[in-house]
C-alpha atoms as a PDB file:
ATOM      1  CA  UNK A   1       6.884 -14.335  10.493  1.00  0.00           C
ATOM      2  CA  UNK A   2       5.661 -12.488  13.800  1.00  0.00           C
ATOM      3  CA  UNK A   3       3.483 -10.032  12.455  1.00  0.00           C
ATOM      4  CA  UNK A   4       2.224  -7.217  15.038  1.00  0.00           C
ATOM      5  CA  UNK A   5      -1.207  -5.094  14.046  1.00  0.00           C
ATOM      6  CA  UNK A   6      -1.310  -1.461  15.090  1.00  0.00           C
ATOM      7  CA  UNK A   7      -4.981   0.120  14.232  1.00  0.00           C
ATOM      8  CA  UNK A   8      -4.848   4.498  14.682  1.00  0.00           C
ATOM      9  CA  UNK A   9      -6.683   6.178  17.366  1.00  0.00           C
ATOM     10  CA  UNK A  10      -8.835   7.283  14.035  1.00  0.00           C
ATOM     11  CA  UNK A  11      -9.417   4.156  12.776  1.00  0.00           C
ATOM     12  CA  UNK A  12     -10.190   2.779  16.096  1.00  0.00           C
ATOM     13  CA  UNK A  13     -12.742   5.088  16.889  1.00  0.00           C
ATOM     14  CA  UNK A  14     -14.159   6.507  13.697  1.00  0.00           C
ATOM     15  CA  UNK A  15     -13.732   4.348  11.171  1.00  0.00           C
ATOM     16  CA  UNK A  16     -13.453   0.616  12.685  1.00  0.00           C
ATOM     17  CA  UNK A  17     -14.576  -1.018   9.443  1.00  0.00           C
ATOM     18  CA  UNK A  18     -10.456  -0.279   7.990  1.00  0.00           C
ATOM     19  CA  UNK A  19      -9.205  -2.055  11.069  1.00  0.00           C
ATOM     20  CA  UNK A  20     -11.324  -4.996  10.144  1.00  0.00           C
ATOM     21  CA  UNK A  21     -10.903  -4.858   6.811  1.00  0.00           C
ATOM     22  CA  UNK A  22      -7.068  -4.754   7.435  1.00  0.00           C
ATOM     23  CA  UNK A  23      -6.857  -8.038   9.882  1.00  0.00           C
ATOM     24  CA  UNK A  24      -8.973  -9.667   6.978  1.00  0.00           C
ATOM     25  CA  UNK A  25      -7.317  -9.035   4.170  1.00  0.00           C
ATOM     26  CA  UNK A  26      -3.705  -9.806   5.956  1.00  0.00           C
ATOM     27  CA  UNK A  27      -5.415 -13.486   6.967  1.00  0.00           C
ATOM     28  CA  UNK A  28      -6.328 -14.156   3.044  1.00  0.00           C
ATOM     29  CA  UNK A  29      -3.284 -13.053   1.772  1.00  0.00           C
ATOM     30  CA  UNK A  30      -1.855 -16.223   4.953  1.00  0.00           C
ATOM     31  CA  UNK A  31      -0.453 -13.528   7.290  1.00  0.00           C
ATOM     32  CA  UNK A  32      -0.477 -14.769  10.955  1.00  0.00           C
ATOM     33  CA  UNK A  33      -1.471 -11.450  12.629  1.00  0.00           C
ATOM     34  CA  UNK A  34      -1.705 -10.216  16.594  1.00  0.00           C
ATOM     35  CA  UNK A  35      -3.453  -7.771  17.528  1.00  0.00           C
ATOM     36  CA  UNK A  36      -1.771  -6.535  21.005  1.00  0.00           C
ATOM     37  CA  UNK A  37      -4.705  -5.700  23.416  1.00  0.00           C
ATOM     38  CA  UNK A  38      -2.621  -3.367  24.924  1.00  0.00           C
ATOM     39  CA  UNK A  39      -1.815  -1.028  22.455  1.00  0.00           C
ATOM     40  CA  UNK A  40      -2.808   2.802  22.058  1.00  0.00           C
ATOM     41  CA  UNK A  41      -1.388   5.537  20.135  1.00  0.00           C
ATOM     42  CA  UNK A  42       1.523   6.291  18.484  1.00  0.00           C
ATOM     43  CA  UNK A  43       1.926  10.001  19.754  1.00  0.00           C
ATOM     44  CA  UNK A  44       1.661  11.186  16.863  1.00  0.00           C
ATOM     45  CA  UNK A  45      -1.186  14.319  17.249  1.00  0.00           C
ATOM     46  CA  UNK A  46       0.224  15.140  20.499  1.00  0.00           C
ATOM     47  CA  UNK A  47       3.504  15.473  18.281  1.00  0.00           C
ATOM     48  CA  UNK A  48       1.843  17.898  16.411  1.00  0.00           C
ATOM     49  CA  UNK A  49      -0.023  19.525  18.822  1.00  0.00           C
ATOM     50  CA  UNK A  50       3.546  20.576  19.943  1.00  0.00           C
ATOM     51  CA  UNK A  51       3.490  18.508  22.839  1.00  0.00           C
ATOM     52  CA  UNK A  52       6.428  16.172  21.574  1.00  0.00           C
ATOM     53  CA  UNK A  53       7.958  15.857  24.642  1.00  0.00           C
ATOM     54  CA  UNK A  54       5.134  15.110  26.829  1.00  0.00           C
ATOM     55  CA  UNK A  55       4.932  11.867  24.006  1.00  0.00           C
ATOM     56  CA  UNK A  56       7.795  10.401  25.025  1.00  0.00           C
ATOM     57  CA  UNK A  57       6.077   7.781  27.532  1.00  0.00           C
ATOM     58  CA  UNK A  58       3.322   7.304  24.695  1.00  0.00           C
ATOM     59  CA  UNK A  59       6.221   6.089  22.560  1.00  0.00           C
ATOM     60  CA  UNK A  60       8.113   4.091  25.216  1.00  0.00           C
ATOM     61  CA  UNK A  61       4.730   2.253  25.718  1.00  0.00           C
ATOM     62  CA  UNK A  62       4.437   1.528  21.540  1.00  0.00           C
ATOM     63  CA  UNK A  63       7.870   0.154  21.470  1.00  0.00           C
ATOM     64  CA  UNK A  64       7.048  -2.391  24.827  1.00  0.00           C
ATOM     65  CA  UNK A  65       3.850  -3.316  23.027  1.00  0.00           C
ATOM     66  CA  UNK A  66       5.563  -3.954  19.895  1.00  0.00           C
ATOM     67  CA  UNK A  67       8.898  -5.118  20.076  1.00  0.00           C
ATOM     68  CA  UNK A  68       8.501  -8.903  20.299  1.00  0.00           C
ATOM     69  CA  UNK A  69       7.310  -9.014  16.667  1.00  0.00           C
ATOM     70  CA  UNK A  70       8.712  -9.180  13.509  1.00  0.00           C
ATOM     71  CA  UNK A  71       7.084  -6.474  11.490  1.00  0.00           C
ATOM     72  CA  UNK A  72       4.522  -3.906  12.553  1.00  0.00           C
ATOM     73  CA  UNK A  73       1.608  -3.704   9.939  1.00  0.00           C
ATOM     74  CA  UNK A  74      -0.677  -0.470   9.816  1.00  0.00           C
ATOM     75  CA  UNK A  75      -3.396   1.309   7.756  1.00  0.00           C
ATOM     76  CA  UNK A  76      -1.690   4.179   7.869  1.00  0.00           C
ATOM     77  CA  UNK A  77       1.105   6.365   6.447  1.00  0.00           C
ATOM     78  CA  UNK A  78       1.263   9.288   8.870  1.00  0.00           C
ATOM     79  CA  UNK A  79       1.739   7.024  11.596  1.00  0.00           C
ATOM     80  CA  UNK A  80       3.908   4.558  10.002  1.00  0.00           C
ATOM     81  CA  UNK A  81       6.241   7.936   9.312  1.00  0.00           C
ATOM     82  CA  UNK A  82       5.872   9.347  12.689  1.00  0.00           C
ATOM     83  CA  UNK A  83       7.086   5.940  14.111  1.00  0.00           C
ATOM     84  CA  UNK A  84      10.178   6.093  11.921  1.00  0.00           C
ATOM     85  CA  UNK A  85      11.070   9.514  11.540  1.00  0.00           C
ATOM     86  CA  UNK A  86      10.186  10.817  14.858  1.00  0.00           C
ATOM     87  CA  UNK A  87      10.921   8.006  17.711  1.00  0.00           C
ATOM     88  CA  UNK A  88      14.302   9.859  17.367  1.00  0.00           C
ATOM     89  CA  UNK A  89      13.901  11.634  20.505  1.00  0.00           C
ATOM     90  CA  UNK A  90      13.584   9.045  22.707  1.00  0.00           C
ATOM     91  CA  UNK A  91      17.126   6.791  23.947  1.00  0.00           C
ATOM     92  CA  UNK A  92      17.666   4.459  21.251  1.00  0.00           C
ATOM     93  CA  UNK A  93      17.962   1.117  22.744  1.00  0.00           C
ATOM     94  CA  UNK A  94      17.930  -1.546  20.226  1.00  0.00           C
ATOM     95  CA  UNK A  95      13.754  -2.028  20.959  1.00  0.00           C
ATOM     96  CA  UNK A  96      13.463   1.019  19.487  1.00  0.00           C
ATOM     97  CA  UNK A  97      16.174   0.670  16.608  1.00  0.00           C
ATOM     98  CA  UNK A  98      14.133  -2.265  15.858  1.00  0.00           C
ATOM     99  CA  UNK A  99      10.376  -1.267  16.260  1.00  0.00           C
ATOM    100  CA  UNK A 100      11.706   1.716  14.435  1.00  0.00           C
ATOM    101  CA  UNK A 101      12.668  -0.445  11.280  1.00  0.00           C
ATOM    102  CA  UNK A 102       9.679  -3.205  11.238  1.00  0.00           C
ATOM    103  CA  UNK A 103       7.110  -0.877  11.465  1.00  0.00           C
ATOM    104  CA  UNK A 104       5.325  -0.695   7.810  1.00  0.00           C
ATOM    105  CA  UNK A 105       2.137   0.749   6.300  1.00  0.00           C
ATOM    106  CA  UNK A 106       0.011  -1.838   4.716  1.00  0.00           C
ATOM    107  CA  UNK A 107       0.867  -1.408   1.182  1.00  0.00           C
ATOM    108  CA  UNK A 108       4.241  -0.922   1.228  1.00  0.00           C
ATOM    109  CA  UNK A 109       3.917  -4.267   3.619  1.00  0.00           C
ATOM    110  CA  UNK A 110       2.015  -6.052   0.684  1.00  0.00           C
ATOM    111  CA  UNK A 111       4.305  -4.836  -2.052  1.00  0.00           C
ATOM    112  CA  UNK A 112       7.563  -5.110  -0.250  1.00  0.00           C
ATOM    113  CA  UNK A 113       7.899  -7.535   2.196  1.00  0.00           C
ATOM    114  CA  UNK A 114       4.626 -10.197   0.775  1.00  0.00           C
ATOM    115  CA  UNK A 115       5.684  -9.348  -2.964  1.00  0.00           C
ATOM    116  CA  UNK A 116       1.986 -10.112  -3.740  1.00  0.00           C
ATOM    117  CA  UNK A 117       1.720 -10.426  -7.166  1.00  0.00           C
ATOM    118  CA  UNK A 118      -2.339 -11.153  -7.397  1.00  0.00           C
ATOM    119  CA  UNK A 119      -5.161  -9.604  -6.103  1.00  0.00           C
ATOM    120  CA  UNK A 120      -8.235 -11.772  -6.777  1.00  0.00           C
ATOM    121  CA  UNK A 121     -10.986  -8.883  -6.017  1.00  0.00           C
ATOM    122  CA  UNK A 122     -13.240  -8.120  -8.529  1.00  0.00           C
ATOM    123  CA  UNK A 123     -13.403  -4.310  -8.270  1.00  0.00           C
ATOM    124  CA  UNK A 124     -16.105  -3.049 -11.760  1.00  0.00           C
ATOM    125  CA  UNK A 125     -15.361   0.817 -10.621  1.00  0.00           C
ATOM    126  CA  UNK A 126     -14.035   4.249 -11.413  1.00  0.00           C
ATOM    127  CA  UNK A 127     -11.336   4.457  -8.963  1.00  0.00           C
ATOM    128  CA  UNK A 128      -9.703   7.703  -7.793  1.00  0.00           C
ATOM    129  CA  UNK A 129      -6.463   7.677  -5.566  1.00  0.00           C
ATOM    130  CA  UNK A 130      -5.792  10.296  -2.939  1.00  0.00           C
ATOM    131  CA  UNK A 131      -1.847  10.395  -2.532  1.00  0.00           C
ATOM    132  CA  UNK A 132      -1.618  11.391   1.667  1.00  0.00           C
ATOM    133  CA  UNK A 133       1.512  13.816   1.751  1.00  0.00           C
ATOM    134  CA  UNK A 134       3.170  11.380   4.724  1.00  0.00           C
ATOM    135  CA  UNK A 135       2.947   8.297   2.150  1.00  0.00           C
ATOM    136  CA  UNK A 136       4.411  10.187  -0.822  1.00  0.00           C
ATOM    137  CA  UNK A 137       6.367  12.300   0.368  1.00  0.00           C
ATOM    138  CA  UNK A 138       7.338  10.821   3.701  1.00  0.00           C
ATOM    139  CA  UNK A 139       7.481   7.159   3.249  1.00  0.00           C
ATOM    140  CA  UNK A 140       8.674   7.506  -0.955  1.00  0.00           C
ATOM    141  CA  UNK A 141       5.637   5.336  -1.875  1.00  0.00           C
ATOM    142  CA  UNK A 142       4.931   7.353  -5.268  1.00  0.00           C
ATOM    143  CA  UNK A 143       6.652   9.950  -7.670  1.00  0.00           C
ATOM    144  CA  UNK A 144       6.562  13.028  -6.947  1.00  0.00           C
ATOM    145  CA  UNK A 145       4.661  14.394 -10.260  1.00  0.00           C
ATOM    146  CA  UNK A 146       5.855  17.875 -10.158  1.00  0.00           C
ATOM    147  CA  UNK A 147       9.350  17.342 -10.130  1.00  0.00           C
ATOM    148  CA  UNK A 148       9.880  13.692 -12.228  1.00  0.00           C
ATOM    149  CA  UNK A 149       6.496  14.232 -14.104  1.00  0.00           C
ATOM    150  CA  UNK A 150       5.779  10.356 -13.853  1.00  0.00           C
ATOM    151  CA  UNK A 151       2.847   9.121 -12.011  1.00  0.00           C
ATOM    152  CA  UNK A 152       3.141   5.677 -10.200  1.00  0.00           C
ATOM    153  CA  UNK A 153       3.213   4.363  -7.233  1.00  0.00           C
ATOM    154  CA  UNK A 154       2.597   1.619  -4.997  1.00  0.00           C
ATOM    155  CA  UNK A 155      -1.099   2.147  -4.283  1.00  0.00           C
ATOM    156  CA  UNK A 156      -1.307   2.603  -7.793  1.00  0.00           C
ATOM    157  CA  UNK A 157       0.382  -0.831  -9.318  1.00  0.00           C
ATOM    158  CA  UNK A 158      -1.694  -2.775  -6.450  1.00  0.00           C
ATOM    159  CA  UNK A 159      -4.695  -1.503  -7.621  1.00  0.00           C
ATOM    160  CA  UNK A 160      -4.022  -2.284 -11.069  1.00  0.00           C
ATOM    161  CA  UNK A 161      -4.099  -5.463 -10.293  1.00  0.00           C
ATOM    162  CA  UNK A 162      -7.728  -6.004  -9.587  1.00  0.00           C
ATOM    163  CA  UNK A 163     -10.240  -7.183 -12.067  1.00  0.00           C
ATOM    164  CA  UNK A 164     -12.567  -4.525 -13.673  1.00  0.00           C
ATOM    165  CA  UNK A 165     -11.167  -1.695 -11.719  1.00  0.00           C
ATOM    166  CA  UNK A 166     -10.387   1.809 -14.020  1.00  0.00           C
ATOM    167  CA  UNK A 167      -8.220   4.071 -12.445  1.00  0.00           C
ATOM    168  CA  UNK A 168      -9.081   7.916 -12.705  1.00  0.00           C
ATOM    169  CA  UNK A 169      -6.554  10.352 -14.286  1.00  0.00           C
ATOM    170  CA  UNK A 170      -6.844  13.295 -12.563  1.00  0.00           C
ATOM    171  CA  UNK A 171      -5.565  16.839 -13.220  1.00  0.00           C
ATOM    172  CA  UNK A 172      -3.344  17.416 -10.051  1.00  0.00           C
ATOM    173  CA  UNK A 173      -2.003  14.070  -9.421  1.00  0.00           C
ATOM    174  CA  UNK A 174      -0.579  13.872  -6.018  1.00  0.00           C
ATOM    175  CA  UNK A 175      -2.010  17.747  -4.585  1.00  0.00           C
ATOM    176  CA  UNK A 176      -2.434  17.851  -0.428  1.00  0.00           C
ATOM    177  CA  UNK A 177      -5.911  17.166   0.480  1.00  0.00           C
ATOM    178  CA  UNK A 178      -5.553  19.794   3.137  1.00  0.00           C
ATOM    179  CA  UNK A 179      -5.826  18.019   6.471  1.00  0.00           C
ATOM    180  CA  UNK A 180      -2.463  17.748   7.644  1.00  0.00           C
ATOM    181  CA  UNK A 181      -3.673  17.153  11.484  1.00  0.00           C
ATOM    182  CA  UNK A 182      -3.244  20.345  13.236  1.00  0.00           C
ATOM    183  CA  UNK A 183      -3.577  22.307   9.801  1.00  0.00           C
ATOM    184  CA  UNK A 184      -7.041  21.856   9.915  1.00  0.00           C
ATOM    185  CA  UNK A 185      -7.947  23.248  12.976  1.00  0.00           C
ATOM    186  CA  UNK A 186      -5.307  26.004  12.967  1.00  0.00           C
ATOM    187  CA  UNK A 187      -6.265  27.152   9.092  1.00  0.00           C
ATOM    188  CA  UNK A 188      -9.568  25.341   8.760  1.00  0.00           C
ATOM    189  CA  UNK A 189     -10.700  27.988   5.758  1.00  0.00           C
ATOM    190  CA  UNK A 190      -7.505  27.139   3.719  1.00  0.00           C
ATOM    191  CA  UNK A 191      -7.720  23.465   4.581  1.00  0.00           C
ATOM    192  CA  UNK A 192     -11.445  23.733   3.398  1.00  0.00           C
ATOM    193  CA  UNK A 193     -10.749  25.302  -0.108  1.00  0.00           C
ATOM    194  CA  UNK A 194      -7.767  22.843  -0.498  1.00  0.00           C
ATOM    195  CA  UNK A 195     -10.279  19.823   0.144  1.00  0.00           C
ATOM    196  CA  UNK A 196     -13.071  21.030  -1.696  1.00  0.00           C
ATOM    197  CA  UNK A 197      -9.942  21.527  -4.699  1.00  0.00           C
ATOM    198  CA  UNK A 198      -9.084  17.945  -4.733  1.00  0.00           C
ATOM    199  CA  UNK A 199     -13.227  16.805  -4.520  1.00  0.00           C
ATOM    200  CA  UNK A 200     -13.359  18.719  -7.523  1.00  0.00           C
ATOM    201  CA  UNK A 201     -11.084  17.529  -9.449  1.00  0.00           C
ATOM    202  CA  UNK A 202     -12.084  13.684  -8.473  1.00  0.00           C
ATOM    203  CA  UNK A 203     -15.784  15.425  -9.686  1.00  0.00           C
ATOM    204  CA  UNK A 204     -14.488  16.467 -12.953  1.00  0.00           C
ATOM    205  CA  UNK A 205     -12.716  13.438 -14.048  1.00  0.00           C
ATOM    206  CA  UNK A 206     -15.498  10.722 -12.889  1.00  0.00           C
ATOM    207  CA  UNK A 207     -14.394   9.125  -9.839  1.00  0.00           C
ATOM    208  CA  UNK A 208     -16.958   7.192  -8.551  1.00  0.00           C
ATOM    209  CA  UNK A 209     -14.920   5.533  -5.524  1.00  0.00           C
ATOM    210  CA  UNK A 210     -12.155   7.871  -3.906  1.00  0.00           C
ATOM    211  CA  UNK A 211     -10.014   5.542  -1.670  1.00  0.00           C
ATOM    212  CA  UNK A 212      -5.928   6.148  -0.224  1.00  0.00           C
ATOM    213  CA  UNK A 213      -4.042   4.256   2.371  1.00  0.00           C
ATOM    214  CA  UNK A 214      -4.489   7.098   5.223  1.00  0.00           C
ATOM    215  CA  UNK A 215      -7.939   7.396   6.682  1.00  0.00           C
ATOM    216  CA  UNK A 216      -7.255  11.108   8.457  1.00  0.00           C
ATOM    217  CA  UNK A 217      -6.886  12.364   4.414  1.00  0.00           C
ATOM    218  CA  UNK A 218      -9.988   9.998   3.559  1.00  0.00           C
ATOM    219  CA  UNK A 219     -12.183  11.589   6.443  1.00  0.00           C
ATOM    220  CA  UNK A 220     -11.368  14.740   5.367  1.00  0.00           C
ATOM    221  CA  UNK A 221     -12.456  14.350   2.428  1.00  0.00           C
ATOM    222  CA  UNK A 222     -15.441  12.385   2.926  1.00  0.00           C
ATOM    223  CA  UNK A 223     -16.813  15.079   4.973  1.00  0.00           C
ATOM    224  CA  UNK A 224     -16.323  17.437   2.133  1.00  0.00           C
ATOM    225  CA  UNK A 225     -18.170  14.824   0.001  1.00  0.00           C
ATOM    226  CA  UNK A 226     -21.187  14.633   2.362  1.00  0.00           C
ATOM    227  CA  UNK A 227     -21.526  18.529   2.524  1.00  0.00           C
ATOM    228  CA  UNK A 228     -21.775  18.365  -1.223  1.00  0.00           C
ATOM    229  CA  UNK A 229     -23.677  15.334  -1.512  1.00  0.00           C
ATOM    230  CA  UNK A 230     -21.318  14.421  -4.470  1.00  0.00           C
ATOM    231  CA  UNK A 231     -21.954  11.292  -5.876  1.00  0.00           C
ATOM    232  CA  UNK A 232     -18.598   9.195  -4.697  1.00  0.00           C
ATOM    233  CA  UNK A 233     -18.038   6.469  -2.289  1.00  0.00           C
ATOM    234  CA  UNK A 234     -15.009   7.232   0.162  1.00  0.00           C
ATOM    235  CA  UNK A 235     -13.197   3.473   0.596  1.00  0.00           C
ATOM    236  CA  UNK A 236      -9.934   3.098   2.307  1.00  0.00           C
ATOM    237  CA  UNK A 237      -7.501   0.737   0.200  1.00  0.00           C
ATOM    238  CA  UNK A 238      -7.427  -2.039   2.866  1.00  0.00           C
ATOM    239  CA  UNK A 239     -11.273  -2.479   2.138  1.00  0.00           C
ATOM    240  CA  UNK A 240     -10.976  -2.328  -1.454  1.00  0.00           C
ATOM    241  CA  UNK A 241      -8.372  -4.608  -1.510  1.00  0.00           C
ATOM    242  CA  UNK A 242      -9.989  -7.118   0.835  1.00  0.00           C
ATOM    243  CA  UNK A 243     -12.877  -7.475  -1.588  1.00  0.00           C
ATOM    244  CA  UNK A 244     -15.223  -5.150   0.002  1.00  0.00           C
ATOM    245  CA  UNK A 245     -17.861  -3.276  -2.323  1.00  0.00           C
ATOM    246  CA  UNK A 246     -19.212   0.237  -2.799  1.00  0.00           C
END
């Protein structure tokens, strides 16, 4: 097994700590992992900037980077979606078909293609989990509460398998954080009041740690955390998962 890391602009630059704690925990669990020197982004906020056709080179490049290997492992759902759903636009050459189809976010990599059935972290915390709308809703890696009314997911049965950890129940399950890329800059006071919505709610039911597999969604909210000076620890799963402590 080939297995091909891609680490987000956002991780890369803001939050390098989730990029290392990815590469370590994919080593434990006897992952042989590259990390292409060449890589950069996946196009993904120039996308959304509305500049998807100016991307097109910034996704030719991905696919040349990537191609050789097997699977594609990331931290991230947005950009594990944007790489499936929206490499559409460019011709698709079987590179692309392929990068297209091995591309994965780290948990669904774990549960799906590893099957890991044990975790041996010892994790003695209140943990709540942020759902990321891309993951969910995009990628099908939880229920959707509102409609089935059952809350699980794959974030969710991972996590349950670490020692000590207790999993917060929280009022609105799987609710938008409010960052949504552009959505934050375009309608900052509504993606405010939607952040400070889901902080609350973590508040009220006793999170202690607040982690999620997408770290735009986790920086989002950790900012709202440090304005409050709430009392939680923002952790993305990778770092959880490799054993790392609040």
């Amino acid at each position: 097994m080939k297995v091909g890391l891609f680490i987000p602009c956002y991780v890369d630059q803001f939050y390098p700590n989730v990029g290392v704690a990815t590469l370590q925990l994919l080593e434990k669990l006897g992952v042989e992992v590259v990390f292409p020197m060449k890589q950069t982004c996946c196009g993904q906020p120039m996308a959304n900037g509305g500049c998807e056709q100016d991307s097109k080179g910034v996704y030719e490049h991905f696919v040349d980077t990537f191609a050789e290997f097997d699977y594609i492992v990331t931290p991230s759902g947005s950009c594990t979606y944007h790489i499936k759903k929206h490499y559409d636009i460019i011709e698709q050459t079987p590179a692309v078909q392929k990068v297209r189809k091995s591309v994965y976010e780290l948990v669904d990599f774990i549960e799906n293609v590893l099957k890991i059935e044990e975790i041996p972290v010892d994790f003695p915390h209140k943990v709540g989990l942020h759902l990321s709308c891309h993951g969910q809703r995009g990628l099908r890696q939880a229920n959707a509460s509102e409609i089935t009314g059952v809350r699980d997911g794959q974030i969710s049965k991972l996590l349950r398998k670490l020692k000590g950890i207790e999993l917060t129940e929280l009022d609105r399950n799987d609710e938008c954080c409010g960052f949504g890329g552009m959505f934050c800059v375009t309608e900052e006071a509504v993606s405010a009041r939607m952040g400070n919505d889901r902080i609350a709610d973590h508040l009220r039911n006793g999170t202690k740690v607040l982690t999620g597999g997408d770290v735009s969604c986790l920086m989002h909210l950790e900012g709202i955390v440090k304005r409050q000076k709430a009392p939680i620890k923002v952790m993305h799963i990778a770092e959880i998962l490799n054993g790392n402590q609040p």
